[in-house]
N, C-alpha and C. Protein backbone atom coordinates (compact mmCIF):
# COMPACT_ATOMS: atom_id res chain seq x y z
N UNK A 1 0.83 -1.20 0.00
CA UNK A 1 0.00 0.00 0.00
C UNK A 1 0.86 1.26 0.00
N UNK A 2 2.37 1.43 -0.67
CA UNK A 2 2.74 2.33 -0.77
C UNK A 2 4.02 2.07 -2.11
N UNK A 3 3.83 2.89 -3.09
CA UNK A 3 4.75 2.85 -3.78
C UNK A 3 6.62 2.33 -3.71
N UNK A 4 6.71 2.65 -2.35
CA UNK A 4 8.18 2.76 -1.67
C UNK A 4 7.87 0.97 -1.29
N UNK A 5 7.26 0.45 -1.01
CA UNK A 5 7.53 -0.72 -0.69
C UNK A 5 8.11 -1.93 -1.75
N UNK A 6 7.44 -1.73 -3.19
CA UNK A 6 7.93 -2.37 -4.36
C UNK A 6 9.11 -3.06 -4.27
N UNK A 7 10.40 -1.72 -4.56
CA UNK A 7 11.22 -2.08 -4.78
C UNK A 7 12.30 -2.42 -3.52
N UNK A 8 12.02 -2.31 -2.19
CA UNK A 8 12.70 -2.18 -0.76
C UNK A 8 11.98 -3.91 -0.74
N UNK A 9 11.13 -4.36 -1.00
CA UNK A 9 10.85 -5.62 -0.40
C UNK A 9 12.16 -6.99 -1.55
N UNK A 10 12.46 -6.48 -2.20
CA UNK A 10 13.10 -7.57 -3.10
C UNK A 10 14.85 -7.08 -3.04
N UNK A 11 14.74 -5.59 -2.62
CA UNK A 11 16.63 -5.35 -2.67
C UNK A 11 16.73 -5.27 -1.33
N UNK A 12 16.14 -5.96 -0.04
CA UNK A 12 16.67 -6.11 0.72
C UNK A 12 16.24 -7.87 1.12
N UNK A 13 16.21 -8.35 0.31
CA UNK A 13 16.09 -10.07 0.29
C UNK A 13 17.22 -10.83 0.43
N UNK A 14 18.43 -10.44 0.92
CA UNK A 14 19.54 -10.98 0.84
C UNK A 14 19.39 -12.83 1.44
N UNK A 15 18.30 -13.31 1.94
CA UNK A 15 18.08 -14.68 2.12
C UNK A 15 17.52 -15.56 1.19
N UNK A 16 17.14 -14.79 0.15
CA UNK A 16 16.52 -15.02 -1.05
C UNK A 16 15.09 -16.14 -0.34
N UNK A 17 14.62 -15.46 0.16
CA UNK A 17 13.25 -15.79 0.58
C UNK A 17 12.51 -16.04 -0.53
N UNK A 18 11.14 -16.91 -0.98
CA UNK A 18 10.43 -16.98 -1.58
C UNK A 18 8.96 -15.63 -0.87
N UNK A 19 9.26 -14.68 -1.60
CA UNK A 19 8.07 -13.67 -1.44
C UNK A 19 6.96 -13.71 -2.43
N UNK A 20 5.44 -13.95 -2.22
CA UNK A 20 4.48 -14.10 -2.62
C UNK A 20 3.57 -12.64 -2.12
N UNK A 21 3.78 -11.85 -3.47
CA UNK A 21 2.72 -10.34 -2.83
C UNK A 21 1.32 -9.93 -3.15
N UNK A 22 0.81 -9.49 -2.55
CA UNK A 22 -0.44 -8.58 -3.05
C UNK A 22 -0.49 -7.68 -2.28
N UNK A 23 -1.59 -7.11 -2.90
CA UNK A 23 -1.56 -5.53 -3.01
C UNK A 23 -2.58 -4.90 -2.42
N UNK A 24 -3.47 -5.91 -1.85
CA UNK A 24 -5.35 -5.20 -1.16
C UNK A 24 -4.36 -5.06 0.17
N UNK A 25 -4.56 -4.02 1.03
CA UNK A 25 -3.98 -3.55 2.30
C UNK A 25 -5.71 -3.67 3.20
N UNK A 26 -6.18 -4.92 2.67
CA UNK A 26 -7.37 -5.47 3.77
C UNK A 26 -7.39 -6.65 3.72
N UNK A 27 -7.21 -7.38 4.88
CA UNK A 27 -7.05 -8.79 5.50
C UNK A 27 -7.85 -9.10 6.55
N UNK A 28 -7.72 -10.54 6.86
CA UNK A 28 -8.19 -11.09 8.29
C UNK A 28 -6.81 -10.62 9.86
N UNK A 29 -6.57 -9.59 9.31
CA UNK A 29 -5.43 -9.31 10.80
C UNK A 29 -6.07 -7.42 11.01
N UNK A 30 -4.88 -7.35 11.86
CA UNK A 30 -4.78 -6.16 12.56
C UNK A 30 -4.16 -5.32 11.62
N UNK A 31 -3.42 -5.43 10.14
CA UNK A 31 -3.18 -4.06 9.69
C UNK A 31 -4.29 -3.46 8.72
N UNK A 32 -5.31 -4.28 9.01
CA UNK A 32 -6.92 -3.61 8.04
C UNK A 32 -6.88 -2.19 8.62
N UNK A 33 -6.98 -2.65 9.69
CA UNK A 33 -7.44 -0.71 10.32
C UNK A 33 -6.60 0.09 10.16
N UNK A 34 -5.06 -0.10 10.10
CA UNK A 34 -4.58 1.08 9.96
C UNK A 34 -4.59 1.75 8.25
N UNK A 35 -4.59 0.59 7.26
CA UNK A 35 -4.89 0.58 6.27
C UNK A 35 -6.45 1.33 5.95
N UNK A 36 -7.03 0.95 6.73
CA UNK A 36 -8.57 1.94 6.43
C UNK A 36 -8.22 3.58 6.91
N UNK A 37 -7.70 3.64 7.51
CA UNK A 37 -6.90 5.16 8.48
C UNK A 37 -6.00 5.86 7.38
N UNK A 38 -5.91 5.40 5.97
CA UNK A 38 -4.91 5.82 4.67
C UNK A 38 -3.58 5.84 5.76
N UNK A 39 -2.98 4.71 6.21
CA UNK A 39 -1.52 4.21 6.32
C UNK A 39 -1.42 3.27 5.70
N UNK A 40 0.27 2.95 5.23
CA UNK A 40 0.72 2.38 4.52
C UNK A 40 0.69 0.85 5.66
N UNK A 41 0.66 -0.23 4.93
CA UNK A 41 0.63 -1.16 5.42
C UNK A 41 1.00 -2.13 4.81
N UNK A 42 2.10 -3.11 5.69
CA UNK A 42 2.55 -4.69 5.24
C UNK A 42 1.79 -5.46 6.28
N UNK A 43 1.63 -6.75 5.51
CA UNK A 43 1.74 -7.64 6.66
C UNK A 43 2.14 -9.08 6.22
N UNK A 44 2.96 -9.47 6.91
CA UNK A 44 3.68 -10.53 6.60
C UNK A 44 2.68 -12.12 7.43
N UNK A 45 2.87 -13.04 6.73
CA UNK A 45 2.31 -13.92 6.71
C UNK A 45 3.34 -15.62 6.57
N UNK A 46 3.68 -16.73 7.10
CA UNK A 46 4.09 -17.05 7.05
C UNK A 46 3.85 -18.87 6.20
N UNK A 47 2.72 -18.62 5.86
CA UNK A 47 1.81 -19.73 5.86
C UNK A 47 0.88 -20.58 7.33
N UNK A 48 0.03 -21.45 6.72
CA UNK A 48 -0.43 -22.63 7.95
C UNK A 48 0.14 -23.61 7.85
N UNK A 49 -0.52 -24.48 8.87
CA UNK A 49 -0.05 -25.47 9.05
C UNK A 49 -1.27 -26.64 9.44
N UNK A 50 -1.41 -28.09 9.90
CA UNK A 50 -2.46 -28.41 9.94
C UNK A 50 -2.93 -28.25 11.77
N UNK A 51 -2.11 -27.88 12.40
CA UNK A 51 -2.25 -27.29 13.57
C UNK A 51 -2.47 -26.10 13.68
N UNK A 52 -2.66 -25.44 13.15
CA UNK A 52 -2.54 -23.75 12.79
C UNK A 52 -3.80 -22.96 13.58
N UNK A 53 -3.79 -22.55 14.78
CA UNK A 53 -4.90 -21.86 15.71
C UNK A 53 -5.25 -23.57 16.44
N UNK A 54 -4.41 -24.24 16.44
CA UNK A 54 -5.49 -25.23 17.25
C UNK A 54 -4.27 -25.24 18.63
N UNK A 55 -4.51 -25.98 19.59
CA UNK A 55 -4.18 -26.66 20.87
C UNK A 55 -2.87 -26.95 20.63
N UNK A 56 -3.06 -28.15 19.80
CA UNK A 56 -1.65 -28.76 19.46
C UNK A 56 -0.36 -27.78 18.44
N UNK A 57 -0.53 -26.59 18.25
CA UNK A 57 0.51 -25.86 17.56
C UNK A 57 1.04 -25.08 18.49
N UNK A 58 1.95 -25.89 19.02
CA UNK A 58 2.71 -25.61 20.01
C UNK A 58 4.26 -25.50 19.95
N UNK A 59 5.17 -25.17 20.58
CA UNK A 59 6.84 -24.55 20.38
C UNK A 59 7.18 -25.70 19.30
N UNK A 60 7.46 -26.86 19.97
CA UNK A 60 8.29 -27.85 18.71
C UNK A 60 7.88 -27.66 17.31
N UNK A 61 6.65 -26.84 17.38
CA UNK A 61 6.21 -26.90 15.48
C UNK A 61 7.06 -25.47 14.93
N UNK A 62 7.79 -24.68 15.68
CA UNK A 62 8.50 -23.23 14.96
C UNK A 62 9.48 -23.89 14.30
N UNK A 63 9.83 -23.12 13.40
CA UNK A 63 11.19 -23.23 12.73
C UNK A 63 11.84 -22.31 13.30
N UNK A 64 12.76 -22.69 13.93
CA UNK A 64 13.25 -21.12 14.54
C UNK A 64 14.48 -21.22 13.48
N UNK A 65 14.60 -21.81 12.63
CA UNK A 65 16.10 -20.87 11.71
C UNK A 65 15.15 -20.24 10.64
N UNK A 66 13.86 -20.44 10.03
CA UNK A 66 12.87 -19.83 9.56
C UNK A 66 12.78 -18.26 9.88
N UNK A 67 12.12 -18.72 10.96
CA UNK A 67 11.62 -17.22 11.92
C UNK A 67 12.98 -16.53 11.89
N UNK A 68 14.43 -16.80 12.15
CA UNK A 68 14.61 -15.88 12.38
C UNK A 68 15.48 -15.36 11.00
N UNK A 69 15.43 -16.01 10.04
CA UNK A 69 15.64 -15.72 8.73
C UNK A 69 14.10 -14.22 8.09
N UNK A 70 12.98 -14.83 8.71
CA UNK A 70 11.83 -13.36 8.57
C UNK A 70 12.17 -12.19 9.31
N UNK A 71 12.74 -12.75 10.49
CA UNK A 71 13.06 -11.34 11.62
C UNK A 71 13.79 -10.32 10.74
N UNK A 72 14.89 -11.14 10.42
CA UNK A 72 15.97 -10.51 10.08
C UNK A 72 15.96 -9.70 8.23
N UNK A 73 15.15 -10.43 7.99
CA UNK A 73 14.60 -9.95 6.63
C UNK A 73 13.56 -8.61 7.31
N UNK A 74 12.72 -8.14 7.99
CA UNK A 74 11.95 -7.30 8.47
C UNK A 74 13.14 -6.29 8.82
N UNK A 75 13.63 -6.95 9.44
CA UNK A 75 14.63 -5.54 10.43
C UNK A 75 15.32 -4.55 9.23
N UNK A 76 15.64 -5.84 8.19
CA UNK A 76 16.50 -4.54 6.92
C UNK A 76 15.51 -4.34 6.14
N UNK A 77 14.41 -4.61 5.81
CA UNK A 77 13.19 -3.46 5.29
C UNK A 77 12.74 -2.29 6.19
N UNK A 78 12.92 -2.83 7.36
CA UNK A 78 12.64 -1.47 8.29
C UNK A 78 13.26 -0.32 8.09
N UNK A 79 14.57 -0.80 8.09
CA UNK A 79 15.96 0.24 8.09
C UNK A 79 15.80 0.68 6.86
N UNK A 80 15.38 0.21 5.62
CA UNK A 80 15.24 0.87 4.07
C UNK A 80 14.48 1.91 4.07
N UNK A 81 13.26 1.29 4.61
CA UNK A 81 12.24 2.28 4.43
C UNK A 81 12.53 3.46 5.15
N UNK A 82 13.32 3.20 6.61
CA UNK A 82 13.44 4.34 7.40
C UNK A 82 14.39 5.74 6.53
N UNK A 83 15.06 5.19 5.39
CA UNK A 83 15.50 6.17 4.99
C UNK A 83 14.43 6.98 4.07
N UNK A 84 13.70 6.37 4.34
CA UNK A 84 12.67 7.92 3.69
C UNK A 84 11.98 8.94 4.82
N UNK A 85 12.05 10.11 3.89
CA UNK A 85 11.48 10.97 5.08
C UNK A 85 9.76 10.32 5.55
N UNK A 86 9.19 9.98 4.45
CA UNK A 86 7.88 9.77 5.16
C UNK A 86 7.16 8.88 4.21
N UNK A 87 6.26 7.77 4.43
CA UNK A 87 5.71 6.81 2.72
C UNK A 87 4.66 6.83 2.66
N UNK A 88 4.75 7.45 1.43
CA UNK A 88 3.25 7.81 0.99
C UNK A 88 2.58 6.19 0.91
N UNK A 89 1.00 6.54 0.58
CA UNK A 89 -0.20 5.73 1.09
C UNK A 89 -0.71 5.78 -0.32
N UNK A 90 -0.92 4.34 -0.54
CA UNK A 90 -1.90 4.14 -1.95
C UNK A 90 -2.57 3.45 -1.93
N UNK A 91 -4.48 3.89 -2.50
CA UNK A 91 -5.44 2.94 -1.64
C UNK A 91 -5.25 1.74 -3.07
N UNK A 92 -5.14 0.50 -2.58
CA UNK A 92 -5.23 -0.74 -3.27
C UNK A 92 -6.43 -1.24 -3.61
N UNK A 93 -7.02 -2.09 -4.69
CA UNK A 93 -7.82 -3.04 -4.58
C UNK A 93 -8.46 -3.98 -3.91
N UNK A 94 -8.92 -3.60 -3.27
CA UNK A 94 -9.95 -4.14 -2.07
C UNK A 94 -10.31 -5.81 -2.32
N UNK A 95 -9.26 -6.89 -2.64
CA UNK A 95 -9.27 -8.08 -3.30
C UNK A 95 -10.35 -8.77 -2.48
N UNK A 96 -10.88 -8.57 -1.06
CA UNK A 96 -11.82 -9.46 -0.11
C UNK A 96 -13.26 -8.96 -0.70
N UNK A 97 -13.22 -8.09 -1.31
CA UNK A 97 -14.56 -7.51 -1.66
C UNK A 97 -15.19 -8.54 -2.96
N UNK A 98 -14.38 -8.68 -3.61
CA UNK A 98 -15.21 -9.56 -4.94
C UNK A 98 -15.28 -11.00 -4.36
N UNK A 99 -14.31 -11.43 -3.26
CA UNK A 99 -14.99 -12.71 -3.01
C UNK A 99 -16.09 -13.91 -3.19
N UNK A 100 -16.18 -14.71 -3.95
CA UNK A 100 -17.54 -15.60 -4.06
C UNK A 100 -17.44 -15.83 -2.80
N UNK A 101 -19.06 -16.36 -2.56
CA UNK A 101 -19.63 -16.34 -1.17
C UNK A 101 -20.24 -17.94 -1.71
N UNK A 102 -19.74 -19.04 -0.81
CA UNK A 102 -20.18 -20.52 -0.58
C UNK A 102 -20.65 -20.73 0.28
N UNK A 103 -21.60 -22.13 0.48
CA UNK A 103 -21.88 -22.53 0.91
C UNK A 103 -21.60 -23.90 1.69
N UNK A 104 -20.89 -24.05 0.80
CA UNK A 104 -20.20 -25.43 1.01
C UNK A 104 -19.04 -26.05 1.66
N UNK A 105 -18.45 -27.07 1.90
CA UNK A 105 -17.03 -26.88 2.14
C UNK A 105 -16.56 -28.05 2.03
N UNK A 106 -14.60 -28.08 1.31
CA UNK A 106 -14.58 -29.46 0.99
C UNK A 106 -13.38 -29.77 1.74
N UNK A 107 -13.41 -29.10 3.45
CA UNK A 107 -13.06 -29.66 4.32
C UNK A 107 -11.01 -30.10 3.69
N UNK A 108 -10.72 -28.67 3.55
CA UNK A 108 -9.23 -28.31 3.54
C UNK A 108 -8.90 -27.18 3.94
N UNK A 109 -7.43 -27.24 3.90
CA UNK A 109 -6.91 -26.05 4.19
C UNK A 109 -5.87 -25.80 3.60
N UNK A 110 -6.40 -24.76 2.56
CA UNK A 110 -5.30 -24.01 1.54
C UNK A 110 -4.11 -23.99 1.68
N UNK A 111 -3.37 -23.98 0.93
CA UNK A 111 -1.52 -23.61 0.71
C UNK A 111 -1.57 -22.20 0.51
N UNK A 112 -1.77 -20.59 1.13
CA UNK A 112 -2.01 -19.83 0.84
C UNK A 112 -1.17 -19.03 0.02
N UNK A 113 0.14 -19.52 -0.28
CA UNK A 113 1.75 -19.31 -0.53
C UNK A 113 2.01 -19.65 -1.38
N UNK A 114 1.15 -20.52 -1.96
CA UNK A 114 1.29 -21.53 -3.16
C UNK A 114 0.99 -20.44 -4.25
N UNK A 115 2.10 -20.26 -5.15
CA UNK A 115 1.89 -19.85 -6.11
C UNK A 115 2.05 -20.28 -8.24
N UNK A 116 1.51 -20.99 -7.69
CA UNK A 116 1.41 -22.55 -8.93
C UNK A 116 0.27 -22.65 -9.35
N UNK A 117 0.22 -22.93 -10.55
CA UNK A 117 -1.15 -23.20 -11.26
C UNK A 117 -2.28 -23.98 -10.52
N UNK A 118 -3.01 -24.15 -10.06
CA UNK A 118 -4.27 -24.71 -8.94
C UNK A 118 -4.12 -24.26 -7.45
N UNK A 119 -4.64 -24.80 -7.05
CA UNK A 119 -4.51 -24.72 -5.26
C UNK A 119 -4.48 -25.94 -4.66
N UNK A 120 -2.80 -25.62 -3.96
CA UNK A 120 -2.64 -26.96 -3.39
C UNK A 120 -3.45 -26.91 -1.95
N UNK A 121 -3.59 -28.21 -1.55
CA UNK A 121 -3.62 -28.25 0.10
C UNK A 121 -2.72 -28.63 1.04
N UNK A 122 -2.90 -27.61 1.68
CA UNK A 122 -2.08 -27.43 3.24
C UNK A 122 -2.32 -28.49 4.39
N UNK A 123 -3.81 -28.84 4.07
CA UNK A 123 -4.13 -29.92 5.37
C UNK A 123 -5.30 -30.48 4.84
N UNK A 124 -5.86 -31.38 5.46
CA UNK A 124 -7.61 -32.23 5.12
C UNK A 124 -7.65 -32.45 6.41
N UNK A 125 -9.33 -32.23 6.77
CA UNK A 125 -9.72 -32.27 7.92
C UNK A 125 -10.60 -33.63 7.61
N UNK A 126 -10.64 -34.25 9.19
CA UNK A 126 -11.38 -35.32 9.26
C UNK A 126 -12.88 -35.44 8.74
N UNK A 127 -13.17 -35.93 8.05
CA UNK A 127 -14.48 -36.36 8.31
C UNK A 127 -15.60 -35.44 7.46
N UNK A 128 -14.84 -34.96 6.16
CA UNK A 128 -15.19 -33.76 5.70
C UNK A 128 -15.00 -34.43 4.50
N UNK A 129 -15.77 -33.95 2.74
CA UNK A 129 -16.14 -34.50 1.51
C UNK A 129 -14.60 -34.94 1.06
N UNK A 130 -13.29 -33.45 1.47
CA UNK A 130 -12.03 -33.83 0.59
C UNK A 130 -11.35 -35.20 1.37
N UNK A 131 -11.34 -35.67 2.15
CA UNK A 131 -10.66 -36.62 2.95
C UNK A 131 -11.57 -38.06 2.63
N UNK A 132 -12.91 -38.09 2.34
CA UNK A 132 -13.73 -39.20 2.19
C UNK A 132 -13.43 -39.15 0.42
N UNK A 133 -13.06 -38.19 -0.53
CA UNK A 133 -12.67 -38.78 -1.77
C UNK A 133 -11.16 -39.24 -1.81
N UNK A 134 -10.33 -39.18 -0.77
CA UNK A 134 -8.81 -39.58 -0.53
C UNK A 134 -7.57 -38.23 -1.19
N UNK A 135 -8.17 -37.10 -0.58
CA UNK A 135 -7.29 -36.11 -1.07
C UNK A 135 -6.28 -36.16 0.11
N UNK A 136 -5.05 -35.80 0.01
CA UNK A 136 -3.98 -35.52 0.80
C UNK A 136 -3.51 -34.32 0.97
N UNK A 137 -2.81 -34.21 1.90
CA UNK A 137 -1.91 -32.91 1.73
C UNK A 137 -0.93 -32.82 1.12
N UNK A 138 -0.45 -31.77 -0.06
CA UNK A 138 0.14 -31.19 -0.77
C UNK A 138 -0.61 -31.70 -2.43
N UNK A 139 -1.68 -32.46 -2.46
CA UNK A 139 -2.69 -32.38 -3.71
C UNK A 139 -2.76 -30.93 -4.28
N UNK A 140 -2.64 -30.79 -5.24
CA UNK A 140 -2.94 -29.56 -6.27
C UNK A 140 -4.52 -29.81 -7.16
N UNK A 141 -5.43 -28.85 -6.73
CA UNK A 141 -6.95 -28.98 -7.34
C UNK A 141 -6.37 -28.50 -8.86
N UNK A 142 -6.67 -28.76 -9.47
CA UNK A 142 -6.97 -28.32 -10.64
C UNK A 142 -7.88 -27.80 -11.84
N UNK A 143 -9.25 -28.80 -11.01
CA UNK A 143 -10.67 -28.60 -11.87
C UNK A 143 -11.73 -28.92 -10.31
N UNK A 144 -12.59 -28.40 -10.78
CA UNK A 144 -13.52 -29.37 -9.59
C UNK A 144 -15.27 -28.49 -10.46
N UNK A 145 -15.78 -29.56 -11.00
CA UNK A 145 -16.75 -29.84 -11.58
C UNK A 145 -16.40 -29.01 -12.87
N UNK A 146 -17.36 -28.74 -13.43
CA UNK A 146 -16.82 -27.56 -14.70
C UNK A 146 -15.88 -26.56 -15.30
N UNK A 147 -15.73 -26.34 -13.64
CA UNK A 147 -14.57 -25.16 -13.86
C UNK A 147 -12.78 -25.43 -13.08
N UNK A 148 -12.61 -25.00 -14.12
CA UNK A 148 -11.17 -24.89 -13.87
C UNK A 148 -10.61 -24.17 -12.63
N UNK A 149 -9.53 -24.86 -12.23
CA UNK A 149 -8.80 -24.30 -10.85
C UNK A 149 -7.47 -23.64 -11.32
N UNK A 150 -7.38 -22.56 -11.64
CA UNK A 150 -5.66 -22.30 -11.90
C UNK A 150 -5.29 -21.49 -10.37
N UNK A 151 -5.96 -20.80 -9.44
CA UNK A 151 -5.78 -19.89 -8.34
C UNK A 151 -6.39 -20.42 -6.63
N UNK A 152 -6.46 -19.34 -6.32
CA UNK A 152 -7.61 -19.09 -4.81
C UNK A 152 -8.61 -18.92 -5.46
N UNK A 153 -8.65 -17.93 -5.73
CA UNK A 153 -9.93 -17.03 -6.27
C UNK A 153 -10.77 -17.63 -7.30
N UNK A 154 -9.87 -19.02 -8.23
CA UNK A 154 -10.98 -19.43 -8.94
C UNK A 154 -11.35 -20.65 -8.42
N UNK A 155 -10.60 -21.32 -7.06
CA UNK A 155 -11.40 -22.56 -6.35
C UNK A 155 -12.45 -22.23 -5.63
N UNK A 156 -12.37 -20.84 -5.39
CA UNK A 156 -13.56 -20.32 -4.53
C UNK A 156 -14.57 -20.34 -5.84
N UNK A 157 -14.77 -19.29 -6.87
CA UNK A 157 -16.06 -19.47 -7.26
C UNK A 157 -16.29 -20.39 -7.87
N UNK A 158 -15.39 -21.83 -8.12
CA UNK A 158 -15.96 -23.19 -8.56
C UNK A 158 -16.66 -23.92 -7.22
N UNK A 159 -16.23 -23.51 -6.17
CA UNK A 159 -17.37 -24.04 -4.60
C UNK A 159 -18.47 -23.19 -4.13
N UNK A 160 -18.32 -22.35 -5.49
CA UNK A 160 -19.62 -21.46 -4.79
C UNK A 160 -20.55 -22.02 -5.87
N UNK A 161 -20.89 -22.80 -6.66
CA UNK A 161 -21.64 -23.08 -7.53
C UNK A 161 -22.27 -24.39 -6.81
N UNK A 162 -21.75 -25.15 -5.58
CA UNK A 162 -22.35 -26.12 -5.18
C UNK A 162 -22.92 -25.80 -4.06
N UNK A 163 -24.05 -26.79 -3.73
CA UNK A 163 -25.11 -26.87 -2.32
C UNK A 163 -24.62 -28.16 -1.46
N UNK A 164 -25.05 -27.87 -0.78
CA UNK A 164 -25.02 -29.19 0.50
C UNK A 164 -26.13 -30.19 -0.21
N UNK A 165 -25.10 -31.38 -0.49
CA UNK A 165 -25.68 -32.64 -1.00
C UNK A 165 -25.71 -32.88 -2.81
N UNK A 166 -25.01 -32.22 -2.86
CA UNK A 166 -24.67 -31.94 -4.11
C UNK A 166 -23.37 -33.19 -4.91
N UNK A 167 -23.03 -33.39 -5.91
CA UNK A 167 -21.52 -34.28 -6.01
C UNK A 167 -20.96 -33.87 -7.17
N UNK A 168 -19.52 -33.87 -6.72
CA UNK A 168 -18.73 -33.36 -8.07
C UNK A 168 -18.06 -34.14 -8.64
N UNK A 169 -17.41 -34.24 -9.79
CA UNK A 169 -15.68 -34.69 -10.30
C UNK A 169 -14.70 -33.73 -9.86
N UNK A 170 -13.38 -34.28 -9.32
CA UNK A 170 -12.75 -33.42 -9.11
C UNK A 170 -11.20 -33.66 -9.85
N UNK A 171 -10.74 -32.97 -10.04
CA UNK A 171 -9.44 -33.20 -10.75
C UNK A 171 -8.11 -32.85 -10.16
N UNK A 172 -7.27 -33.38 -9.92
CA UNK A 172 -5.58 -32.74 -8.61
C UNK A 172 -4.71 -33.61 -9.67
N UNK A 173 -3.23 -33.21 -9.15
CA UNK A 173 -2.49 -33.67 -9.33
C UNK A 173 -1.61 -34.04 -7.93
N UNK A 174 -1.26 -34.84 -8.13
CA UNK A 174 -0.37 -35.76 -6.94
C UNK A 174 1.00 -36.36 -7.96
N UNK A 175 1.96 -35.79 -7.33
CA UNK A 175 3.44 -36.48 -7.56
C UNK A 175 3.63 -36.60 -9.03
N UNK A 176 3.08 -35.10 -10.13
CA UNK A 176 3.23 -35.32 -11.16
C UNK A 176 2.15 -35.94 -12.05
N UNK A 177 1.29 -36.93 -11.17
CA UNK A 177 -0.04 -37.23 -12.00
C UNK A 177 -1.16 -36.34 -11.97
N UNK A 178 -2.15 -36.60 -12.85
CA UNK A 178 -3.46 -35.98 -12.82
C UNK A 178 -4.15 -36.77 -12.47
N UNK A 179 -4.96 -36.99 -11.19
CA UNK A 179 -5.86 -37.70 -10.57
C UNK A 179 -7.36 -37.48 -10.75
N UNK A 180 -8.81 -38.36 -10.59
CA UNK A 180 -9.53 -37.89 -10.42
C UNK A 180 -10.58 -38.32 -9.06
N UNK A 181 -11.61 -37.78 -8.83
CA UNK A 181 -11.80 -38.40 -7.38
C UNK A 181 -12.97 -37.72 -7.93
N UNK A 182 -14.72 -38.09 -6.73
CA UNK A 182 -15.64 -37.59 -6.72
C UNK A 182 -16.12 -37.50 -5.33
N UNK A 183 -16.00 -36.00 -5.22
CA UNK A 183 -16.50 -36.01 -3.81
C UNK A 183 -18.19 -35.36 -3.71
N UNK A 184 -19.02 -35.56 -2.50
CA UNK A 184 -20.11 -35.32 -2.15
C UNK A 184 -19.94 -34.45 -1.28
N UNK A 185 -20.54 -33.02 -1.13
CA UNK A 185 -20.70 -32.36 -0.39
C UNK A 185 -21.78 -32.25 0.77
């Protein structure tokens, strides 16, 4: 959300981090508001996990040579940016706003980082349509009924076209193959 960030987020990458960006300065965190307030805003994100907000995501799951490979990547964007007198504010594309709105759910959890043709998964929850057609974690959707999966944004409005009790074809790839499976919602 500010012009000055562009080029300070990639010439101070000296870990050669894999950075995945966008540009809506409105999220599910705490820098929405300052972003609604016309401040400039990052927010860094690290991915999930299949513990991710639960009980069990606890110390042994950090990477701490990870984390502190982000720290340390933050601290010298800090210091970049600090050499400006002040960073200007640019209102972004509001990307949560066009959202398809579902009903459904096929009981995963996104690779949000994933930036590859479909959407892989991050996790499968018990007892839910993707785990009863035998999807795994790190499956890449590719199709799921009519429409094609190349993103987020287009697995969402291919699950917004289904109801509860509904059944699809679905299409992934696993380990280089193209699989197919049919799950029931």
């Amino acid at each position: 959300t500010s012009p000055s960030f562009v080029s300070a987020l990639d010439l101070v990458n000296a870990d050669s981090l894999k950075l995945v960006t966008s540009e809506s300065g409105v999220g599910p965190s705490d820098h929405t508001s300052f972003y609604l307030q016309d401040l400039p805003v990052l927010h860094f994100f690290t991915g999930q996990h299949e513990d991710y907000h639960k009980p069990s995501d606890d110390s042994e799951k950090i990477n701490y040579e990870g984390l502190l490979k982000v720290v340390r990547y933050i601290e010298r964007l800090v210091g970049k940016l600090d050499e400006e007198p002040k960073l200007a504010f640019t209102k972004t594309k509001d990307s949560s706003g066009d959202s398809p709105r579902f009903t459904v759910s096929l009981g995963v959890v996104p690779d949000y980082l994933f930036d590859g043709k479909g959407m892989r998964i991050d996790g499968v929850s018990e007892d839910k349509p993707a785990q009863a057609a035998g999807l795994q974690k790190g499956d890449v959707i590719v199709q799921l009924g009519d429409s094609s999966v190349v993103d987020m944004m287009s697995y969402m409005r291919a699950l917004s076209a289904f109801q509860k009790g509904d059944e699809a074809k679905l299409w992934y790839e696993r380990d280089g193959q193209k699989l197919e499976a049919q799950v029931k919602f």
